[in-house]
C-alpha atoms as a PDB file:
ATOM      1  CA  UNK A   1      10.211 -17.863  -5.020  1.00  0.00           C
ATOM      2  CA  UNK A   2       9.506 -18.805  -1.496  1.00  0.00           C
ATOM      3  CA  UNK A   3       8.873 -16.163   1.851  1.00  0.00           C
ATOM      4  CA  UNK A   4      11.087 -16.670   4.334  1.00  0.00           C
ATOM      5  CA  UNK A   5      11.538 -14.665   7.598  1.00  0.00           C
ATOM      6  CA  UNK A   6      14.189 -14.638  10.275  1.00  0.00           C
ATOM      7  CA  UNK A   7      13.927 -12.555  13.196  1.00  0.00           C
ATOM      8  CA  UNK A   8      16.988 -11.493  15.481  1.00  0.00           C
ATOM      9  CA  UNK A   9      17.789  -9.146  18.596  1.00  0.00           C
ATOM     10  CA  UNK A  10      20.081  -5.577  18.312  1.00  0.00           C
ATOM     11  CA  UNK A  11      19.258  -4.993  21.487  1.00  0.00           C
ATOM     12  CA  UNK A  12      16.131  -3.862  22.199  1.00  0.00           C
ATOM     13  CA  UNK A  13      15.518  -4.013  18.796  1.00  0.00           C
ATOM     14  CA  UNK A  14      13.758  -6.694  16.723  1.00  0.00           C
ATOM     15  CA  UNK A  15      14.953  -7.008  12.878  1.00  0.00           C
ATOM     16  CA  UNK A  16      13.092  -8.830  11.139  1.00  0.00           C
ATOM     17  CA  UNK A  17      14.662  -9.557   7.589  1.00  0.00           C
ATOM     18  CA  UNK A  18      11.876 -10.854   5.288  1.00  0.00           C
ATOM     19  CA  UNK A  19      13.502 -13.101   2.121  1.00  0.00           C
ATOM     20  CA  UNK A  20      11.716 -13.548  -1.200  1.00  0.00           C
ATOM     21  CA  UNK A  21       7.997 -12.863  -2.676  1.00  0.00           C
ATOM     22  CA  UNK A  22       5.383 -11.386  -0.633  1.00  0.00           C
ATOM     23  CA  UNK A  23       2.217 -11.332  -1.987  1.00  0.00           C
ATOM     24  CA  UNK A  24      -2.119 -11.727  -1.056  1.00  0.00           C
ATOM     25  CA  UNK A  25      -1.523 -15.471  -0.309  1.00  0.00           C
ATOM     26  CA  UNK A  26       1.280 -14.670   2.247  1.00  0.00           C
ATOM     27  CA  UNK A  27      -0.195 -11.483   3.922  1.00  0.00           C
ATOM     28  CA  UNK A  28      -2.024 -13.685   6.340  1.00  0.00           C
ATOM     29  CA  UNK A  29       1.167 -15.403   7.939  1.00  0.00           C
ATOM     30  CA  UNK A  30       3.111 -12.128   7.949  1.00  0.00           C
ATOM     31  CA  UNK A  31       0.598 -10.754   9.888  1.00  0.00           C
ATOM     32  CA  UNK A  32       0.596 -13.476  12.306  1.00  0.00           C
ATOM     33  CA  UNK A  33       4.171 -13.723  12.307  1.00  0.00           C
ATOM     34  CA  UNK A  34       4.506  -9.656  12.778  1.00  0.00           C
ATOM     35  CA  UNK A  35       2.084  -9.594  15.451  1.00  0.00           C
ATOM     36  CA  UNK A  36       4.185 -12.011  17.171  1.00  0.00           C
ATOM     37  CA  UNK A  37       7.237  -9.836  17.542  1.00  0.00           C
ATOM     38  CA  UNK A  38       4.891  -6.949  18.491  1.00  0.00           C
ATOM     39  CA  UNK A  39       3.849  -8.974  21.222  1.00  0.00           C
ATOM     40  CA  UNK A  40       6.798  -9.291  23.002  1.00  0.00           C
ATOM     41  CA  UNK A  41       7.196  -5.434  23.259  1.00  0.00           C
ATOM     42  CA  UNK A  42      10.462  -4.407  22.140  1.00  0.00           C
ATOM     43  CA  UNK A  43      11.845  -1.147  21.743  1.00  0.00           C
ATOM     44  CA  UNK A  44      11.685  -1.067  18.283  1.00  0.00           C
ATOM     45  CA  UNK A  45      11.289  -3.045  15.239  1.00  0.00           C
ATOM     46  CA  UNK A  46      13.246  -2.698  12.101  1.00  0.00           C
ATOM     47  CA  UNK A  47      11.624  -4.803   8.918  1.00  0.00           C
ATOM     48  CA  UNK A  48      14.515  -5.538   6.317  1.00  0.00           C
ATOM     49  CA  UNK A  49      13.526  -5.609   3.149  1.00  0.00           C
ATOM     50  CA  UNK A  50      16.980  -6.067   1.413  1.00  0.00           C
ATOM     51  CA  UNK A  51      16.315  -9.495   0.086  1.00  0.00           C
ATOM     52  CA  UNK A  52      12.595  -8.889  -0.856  1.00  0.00           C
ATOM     53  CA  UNK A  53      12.297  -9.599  -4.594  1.00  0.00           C
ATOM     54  CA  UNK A  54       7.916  -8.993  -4.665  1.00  0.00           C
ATOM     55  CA  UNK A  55       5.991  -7.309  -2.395  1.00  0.00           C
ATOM     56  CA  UNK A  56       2.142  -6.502  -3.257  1.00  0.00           C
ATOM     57  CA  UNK A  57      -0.137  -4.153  -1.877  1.00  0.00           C
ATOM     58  CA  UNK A  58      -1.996  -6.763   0.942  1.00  0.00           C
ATOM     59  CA  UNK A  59       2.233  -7.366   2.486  1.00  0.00           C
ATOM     60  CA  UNK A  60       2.513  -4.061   2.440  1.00  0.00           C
ATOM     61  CA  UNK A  61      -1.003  -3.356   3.918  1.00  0.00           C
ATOM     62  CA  UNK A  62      -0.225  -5.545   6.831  1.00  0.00           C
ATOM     63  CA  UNK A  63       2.976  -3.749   7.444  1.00  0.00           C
ATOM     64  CA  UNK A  64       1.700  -0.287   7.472  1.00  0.00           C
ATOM     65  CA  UNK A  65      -1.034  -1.999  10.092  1.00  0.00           C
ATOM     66  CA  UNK A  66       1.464  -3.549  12.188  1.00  0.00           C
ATOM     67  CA  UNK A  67       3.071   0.306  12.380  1.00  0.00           C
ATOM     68  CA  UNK A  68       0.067   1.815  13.627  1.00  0.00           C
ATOM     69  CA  UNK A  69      -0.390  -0.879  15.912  1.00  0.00           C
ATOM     70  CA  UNK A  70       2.974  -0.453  17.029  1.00  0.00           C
ATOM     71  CA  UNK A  71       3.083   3.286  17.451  1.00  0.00           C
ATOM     72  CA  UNK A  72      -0.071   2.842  19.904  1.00  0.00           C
ATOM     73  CA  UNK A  73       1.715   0.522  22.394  1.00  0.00           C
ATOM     74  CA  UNK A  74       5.076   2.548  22.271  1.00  0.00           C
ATOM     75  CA  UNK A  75       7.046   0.714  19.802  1.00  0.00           C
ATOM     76  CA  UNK A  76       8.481   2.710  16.599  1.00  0.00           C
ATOM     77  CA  UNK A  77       8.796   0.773  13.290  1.00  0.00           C
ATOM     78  CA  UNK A  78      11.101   1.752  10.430  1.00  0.00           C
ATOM     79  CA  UNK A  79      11.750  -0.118   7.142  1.00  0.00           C
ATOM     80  CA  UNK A  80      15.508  -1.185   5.781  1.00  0.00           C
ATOM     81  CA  UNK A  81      16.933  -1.739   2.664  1.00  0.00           C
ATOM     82  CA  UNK A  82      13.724  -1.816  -0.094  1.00  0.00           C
ATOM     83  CA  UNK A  83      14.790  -2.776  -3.267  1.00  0.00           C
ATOM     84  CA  UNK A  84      13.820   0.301  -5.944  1.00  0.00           C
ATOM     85  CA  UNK A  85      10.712  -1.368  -6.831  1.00  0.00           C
ATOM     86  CA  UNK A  86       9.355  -1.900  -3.342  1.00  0.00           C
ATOM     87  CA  UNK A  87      10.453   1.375  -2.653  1.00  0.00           C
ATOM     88  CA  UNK A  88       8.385   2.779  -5.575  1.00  0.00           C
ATOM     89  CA  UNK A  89       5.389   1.345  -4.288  1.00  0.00           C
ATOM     90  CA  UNK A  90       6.022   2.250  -0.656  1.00  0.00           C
ATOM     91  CA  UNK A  91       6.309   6.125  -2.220  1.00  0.00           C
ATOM     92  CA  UNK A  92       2.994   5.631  -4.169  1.00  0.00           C
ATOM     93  CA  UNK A  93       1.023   4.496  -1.627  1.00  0.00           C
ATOM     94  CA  UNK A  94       2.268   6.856   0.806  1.00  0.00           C
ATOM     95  CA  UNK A  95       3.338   4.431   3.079  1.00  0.00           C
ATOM     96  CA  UNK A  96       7.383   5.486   3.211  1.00  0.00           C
ATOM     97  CA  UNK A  97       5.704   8.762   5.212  1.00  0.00           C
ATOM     98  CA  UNK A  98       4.159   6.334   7.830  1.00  0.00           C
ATOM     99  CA  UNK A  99       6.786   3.937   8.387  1.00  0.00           C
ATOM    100  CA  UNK A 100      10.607   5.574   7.551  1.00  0.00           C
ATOM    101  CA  UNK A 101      12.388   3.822   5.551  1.00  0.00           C
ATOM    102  CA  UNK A 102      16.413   3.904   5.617  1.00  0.00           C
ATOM    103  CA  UNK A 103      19.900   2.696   3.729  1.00  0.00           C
ATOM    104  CA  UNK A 104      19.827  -0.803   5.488  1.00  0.00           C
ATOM    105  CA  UNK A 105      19.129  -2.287   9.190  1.00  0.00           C
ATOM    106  CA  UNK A 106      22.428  -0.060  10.998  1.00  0.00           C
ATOM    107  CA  UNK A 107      21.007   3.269   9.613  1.00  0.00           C
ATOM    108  CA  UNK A 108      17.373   2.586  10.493  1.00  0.00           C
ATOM    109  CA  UNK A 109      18.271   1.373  14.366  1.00  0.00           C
ATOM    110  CA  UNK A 110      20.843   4.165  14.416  1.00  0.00           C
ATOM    111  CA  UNK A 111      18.326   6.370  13.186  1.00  0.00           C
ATOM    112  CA  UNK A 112      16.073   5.898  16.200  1.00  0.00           C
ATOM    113  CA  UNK A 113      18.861   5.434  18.616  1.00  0.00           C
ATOM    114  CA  UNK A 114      20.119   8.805  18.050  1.00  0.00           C
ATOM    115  CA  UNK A 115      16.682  10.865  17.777  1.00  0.00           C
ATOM    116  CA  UNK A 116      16.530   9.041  21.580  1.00  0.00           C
ATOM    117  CA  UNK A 117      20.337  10.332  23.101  1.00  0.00           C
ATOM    118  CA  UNK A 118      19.180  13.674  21.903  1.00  0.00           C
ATOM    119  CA  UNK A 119      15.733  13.455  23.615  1.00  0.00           C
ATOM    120  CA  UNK A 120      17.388  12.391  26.307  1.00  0.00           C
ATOM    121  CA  UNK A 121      20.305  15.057  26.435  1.00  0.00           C
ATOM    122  CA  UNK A 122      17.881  17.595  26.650  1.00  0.00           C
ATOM    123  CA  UNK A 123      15.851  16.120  29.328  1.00  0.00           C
ATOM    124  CA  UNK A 124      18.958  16.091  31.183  1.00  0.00           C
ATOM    125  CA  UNK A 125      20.151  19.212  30.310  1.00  0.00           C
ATOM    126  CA  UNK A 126      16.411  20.352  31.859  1.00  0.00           C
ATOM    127  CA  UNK A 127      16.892  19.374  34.778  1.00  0.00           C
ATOM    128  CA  UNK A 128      20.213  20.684  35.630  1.00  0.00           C
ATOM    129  CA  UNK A 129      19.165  23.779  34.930  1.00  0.00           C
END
């Protein structure tokens, strides 16, 4: 099955919902296409894995890359919608404790959105004081 991926705004948010089998022979022109979206420096990104039906270890490699390179220029990352078997491997390698992985795209940007209202309710709450 072919790779596709699509890549939309939520806002400051980028989603980018990868489509069909991801494996060594793709991993190169994720990571181009990944780094491209970093690049523009959005708020977040949000990688939807909901109609993923193969992902090897070099994908997921270059995702867990792109995460550390987004954490360093102030851009969280969070994964959507694995199917079980994606999500097995993202709990075997470890990877589901570097980059989050929610229900589907609403809970992950949610996710983030409200960890940020609360951050930002107690600065405010600060500095009333």
């Amino acid at each position: 099955m072919d790779a596709n991926l699509a890549v939309r705004r939520a806002g400051g948010v980028v989603v980018v919902a990868l489509s069909g089998d991801y494996d060594l022979s793709r991993a190169a022109t994720l990571h181009t296409q990944l780094l491209d979206v970093l690049r523009a420096r959005p708020t977040g990104i949000v990688i939807d894995l909901s109609e993923v039906t193969f992902c090897d270890l070099a994908c997921l490699r270059t995702m867990a890359n792109l995460g550390r390179r987004s954490t360093a220029v102030g851009t969280w990352m969070r994964m959507a919608g694995p199917s079980p078997i994606v999500r097995r491997l993202l709990e075997i390698t470890g990877l589901c404790a570097s980059l989050p992985c929610y229900l589907d795209v609403d809970a992950a940007i949610r996710g983030k959105a409200r960890a940020a209202a609360s951050a930002g309710r107690g600065v405010a709450s600060a500095v009333a004081s």
